[in-house]
PDB file of N, CA and C in Angstrom:
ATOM      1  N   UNK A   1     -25.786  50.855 126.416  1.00  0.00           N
ATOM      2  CA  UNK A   1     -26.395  50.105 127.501  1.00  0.00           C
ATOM      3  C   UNK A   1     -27.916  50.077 127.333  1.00  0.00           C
ATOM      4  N   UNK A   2     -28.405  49.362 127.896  1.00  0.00           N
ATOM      5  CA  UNK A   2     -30.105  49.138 128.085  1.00  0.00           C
ATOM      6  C   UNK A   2     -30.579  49.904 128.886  1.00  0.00           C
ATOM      7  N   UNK A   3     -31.719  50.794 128.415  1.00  0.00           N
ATOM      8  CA  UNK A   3     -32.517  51.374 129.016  1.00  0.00           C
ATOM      9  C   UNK A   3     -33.223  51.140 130.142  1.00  0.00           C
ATOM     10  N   UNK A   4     -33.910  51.673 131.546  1.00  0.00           N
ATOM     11  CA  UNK A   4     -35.259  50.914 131.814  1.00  0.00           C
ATOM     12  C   UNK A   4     -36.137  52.294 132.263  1.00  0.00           C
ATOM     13  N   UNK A   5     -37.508  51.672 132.461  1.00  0.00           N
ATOM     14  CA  UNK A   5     -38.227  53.200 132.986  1.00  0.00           C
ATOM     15  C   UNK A   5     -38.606  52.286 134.298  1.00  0.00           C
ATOM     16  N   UNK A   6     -37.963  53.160 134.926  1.00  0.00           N
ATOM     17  CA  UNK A   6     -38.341  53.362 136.898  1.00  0.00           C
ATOM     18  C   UNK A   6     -39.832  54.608 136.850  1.00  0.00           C
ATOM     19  N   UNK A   7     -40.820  53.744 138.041  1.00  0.00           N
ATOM     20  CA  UNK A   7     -41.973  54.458 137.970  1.00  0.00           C
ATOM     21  C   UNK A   7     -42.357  54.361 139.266  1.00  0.00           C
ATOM     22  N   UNK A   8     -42.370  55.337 140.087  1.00  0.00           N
ATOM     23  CA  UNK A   8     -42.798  55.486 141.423  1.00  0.00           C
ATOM     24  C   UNK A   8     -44.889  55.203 141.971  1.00  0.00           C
ATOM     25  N   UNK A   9     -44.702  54.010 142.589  1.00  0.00           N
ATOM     26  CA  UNK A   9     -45.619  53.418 142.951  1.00  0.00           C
ATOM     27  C   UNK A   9     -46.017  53.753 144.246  1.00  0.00           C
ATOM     28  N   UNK A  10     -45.508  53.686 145.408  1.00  0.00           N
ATOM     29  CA  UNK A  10     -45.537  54.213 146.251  1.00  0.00           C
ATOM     30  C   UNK A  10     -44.846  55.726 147.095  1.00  0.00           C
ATOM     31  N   UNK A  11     -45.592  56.249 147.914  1.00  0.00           N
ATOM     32  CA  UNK A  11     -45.383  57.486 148.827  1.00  0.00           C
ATOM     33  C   UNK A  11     -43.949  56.994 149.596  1.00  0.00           C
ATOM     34  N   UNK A  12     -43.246  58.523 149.257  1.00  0.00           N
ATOM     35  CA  UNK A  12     -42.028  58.028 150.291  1.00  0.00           C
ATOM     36  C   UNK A  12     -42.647  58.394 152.103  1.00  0.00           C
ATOM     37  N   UNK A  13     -43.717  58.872 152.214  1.00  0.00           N
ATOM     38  CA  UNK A  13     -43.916  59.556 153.923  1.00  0.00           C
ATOM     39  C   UNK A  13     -43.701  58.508 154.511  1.00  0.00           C
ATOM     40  N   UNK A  14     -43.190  58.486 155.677  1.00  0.00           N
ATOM     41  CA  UNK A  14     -43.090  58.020 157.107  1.00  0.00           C
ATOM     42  C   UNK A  14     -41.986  56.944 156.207  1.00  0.00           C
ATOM     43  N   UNK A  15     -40.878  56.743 155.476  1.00  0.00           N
ATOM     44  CA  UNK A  15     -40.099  56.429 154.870  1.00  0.00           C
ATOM     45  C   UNK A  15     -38.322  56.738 155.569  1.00  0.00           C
ATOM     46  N   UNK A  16     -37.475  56.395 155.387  1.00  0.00           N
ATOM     47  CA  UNK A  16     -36.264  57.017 155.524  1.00  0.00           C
ATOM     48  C   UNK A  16     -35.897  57.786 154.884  1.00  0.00           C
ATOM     49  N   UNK A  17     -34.561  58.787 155.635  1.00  0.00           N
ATOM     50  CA  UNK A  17     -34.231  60.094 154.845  1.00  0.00           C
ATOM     51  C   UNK A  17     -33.579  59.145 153.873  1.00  0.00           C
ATOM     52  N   UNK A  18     -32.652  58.015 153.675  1.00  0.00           N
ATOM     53  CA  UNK A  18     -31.796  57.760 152.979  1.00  0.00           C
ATOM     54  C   UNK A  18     -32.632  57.216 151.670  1.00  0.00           C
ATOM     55  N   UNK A  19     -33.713  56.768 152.102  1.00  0.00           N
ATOM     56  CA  UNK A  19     -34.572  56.030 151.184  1.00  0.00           C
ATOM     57  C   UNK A  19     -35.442  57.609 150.178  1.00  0.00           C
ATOM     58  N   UNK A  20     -36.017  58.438 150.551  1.00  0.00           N
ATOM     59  CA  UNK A  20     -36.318  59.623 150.242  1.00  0.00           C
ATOM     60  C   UNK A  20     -34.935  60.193 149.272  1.00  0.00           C
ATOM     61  N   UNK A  21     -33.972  60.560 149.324  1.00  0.00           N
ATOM     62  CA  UNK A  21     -32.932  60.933 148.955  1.00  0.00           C
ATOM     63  C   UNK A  21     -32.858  59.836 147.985  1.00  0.00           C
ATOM     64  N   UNK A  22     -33.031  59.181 147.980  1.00  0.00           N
ATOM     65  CA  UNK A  22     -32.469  57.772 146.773  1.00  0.00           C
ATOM     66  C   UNK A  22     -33.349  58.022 145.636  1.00  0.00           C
ATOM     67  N   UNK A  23     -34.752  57.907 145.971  1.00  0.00           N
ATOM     68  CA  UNK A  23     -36.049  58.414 145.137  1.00  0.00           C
ATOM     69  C   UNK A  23     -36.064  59.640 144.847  1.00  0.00           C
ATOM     70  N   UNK A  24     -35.372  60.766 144.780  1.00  0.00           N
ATOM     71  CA  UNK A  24     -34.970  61.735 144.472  1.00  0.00           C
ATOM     72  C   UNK A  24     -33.708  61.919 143.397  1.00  0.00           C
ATOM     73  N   UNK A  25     -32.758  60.763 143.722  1.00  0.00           N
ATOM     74  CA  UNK A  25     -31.244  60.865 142.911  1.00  0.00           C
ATOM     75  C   UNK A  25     -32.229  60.019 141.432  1.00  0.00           C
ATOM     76  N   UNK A  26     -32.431  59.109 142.193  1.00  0.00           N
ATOM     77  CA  UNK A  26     -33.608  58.619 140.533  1.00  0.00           C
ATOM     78  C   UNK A  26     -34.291  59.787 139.586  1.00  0.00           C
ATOM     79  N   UNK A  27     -34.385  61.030 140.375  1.00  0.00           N
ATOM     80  CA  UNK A  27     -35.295  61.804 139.250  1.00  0.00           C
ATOM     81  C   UNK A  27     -37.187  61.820 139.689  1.00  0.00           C
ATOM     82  N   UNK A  28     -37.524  60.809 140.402  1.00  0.00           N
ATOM     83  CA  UNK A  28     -38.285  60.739 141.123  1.00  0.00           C
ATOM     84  C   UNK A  28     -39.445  61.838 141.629  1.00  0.00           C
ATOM     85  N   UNK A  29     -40.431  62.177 141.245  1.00  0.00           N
ATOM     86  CA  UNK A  29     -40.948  63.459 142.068  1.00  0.00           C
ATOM     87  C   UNK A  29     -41.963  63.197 142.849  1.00  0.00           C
ATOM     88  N   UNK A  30     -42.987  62.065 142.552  1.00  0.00           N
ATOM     89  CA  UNK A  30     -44.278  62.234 143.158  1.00  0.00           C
ATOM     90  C   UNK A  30     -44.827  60.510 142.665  1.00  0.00           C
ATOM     91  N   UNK A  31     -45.842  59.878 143.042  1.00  0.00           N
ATOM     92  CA  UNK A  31     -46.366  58.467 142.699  1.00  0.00           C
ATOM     93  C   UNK A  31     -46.945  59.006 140.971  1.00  0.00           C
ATOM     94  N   UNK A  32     -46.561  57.628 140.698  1.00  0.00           N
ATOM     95  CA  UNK A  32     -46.799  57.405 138.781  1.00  0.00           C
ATOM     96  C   UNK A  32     -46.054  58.746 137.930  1.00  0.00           C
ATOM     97  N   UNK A  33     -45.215  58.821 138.796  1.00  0.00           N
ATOM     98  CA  UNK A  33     -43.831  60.022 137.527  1.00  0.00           C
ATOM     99  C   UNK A  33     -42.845  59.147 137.049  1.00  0.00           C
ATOM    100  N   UNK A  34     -42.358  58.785 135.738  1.00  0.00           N
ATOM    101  CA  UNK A  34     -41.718  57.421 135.129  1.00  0.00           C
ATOM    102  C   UNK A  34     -40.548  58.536 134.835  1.00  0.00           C
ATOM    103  N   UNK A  35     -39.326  58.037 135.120  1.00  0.00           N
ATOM    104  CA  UNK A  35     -38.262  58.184 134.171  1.00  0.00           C
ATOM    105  C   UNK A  35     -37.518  56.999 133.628  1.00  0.00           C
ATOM    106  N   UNK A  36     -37.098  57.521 132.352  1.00  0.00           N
ATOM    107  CA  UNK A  36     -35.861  56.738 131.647  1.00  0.00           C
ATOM    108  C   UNK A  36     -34.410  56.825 131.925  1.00  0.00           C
ATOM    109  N   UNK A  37     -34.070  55.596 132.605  1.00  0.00           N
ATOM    110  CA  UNK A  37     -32.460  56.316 132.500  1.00  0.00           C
ATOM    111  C   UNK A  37     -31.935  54.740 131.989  1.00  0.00           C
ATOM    112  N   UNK A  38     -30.275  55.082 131.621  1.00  0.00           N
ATOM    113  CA  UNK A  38     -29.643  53.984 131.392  1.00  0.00           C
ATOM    114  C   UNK A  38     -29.272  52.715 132.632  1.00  0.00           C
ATOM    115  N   UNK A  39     -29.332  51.725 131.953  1.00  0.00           N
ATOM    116  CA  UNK A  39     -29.086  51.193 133.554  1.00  0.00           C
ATOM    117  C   UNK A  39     -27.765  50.307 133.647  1.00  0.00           C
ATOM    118  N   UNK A  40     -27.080  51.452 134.755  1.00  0.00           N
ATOM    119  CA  UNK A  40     -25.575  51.464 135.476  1.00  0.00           C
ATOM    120  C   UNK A  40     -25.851  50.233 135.927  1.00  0.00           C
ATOM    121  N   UNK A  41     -24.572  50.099 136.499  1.00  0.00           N
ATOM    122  CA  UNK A  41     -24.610  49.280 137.926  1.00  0.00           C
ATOM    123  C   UNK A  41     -25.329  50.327 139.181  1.00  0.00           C
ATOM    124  N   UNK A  42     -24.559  51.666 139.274  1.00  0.00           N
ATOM    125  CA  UNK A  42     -25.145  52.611 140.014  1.00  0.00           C
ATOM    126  C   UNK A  42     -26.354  52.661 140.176  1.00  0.00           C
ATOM    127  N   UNK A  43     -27.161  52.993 139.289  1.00  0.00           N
ATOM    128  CA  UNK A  43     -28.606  52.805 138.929  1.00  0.00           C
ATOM    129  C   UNK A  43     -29.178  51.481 139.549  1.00  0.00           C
ATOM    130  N   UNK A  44     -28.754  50.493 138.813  1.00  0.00           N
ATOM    131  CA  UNK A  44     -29.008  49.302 139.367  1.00  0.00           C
ATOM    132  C   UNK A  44     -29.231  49.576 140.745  1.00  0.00           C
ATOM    133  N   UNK A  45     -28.240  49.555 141.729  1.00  0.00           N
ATOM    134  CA  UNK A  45     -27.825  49.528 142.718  1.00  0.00           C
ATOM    135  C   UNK A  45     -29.123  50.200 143.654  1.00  0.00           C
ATOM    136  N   UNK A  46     -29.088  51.413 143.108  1.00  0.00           N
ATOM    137  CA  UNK A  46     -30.427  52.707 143.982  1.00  0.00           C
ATOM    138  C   UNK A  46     -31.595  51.952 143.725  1.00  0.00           C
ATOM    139  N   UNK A  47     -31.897  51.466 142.666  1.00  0.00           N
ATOM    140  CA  UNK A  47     -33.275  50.472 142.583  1.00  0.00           C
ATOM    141  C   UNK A  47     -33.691  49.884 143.635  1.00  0.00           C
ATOM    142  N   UNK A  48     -32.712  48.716 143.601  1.00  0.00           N
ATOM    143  CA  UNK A  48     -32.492  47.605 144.740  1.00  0.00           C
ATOM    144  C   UNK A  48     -32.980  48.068 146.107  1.00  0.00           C
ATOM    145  N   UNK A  49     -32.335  48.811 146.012  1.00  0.00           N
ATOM    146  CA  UNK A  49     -32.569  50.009 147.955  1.00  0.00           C
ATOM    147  C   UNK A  49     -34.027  50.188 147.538  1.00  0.00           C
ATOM    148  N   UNK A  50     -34.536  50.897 146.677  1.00  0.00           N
ATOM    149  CA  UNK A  50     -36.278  51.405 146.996  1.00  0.00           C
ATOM    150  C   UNK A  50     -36.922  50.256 145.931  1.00  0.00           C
ATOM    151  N   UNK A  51     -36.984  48.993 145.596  1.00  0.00           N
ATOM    152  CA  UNK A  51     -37.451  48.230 145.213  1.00  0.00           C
ATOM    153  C   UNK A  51     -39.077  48.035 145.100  1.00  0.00           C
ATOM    154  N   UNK A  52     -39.335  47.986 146.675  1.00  0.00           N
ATOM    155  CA  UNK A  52     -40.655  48.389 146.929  1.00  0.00           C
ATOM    156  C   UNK A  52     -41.175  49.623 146.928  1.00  0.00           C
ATOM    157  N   UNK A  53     -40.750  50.496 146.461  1.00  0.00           N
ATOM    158  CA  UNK A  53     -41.511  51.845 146.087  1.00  0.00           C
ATOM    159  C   UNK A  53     -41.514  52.059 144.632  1.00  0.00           C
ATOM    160  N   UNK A  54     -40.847  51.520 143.827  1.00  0.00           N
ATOM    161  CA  UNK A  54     -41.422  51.566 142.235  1.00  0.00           C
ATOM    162  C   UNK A  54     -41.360  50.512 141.817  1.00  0.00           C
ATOM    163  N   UNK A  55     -41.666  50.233 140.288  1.00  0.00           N
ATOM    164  CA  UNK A  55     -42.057  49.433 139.195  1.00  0.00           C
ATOM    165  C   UNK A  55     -40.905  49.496 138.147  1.00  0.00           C
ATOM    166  N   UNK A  56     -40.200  48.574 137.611  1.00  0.00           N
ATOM    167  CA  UNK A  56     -39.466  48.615 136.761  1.00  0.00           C
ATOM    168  C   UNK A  56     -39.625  47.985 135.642  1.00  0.00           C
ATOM    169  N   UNK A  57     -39.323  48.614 134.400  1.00  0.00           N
ATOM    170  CA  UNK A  57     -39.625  48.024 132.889  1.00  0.00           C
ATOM    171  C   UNK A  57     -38.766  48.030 132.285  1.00  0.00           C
ATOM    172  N   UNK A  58     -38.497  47.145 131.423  1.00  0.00           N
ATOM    173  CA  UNK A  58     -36.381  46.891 130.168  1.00  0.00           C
ATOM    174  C   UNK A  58     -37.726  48.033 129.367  1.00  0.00           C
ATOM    175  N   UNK A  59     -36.926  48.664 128.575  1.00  0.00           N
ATOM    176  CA  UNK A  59     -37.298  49.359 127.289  1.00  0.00           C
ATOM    177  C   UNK A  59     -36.418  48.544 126.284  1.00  0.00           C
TER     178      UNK A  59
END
């Protein structure tokens, strides 16, 4: 499958727990921490939900 790197752009504060928890299952720790993962549908999916809190790139 195709790679992508998810990169946290924005603060989760004053955010939802569900939305917080999502940015967390990503691997997520803090603004401008990038991970690589493969991209699921699953994956896909958690993106979508915090869209506006990171940046996404195809590798």
């Amino acid at each position: 499958m195709a790679k992508i790197k998810i990169t946290q752009i924005k603060s989760v504060i004053d955010r939802s727990e569900r939305q917080k928890k999502t940015i967390e299952a990503l691997g997520l720790k803090r603004i401008n921490h990038s991970v690589e993962v493969e991209a699921t549908p699953s994956i896909i999916g958690m993106v979508r939900k915090v869209n506006h809190l990171v940046a996404i790139e195809a590798i």
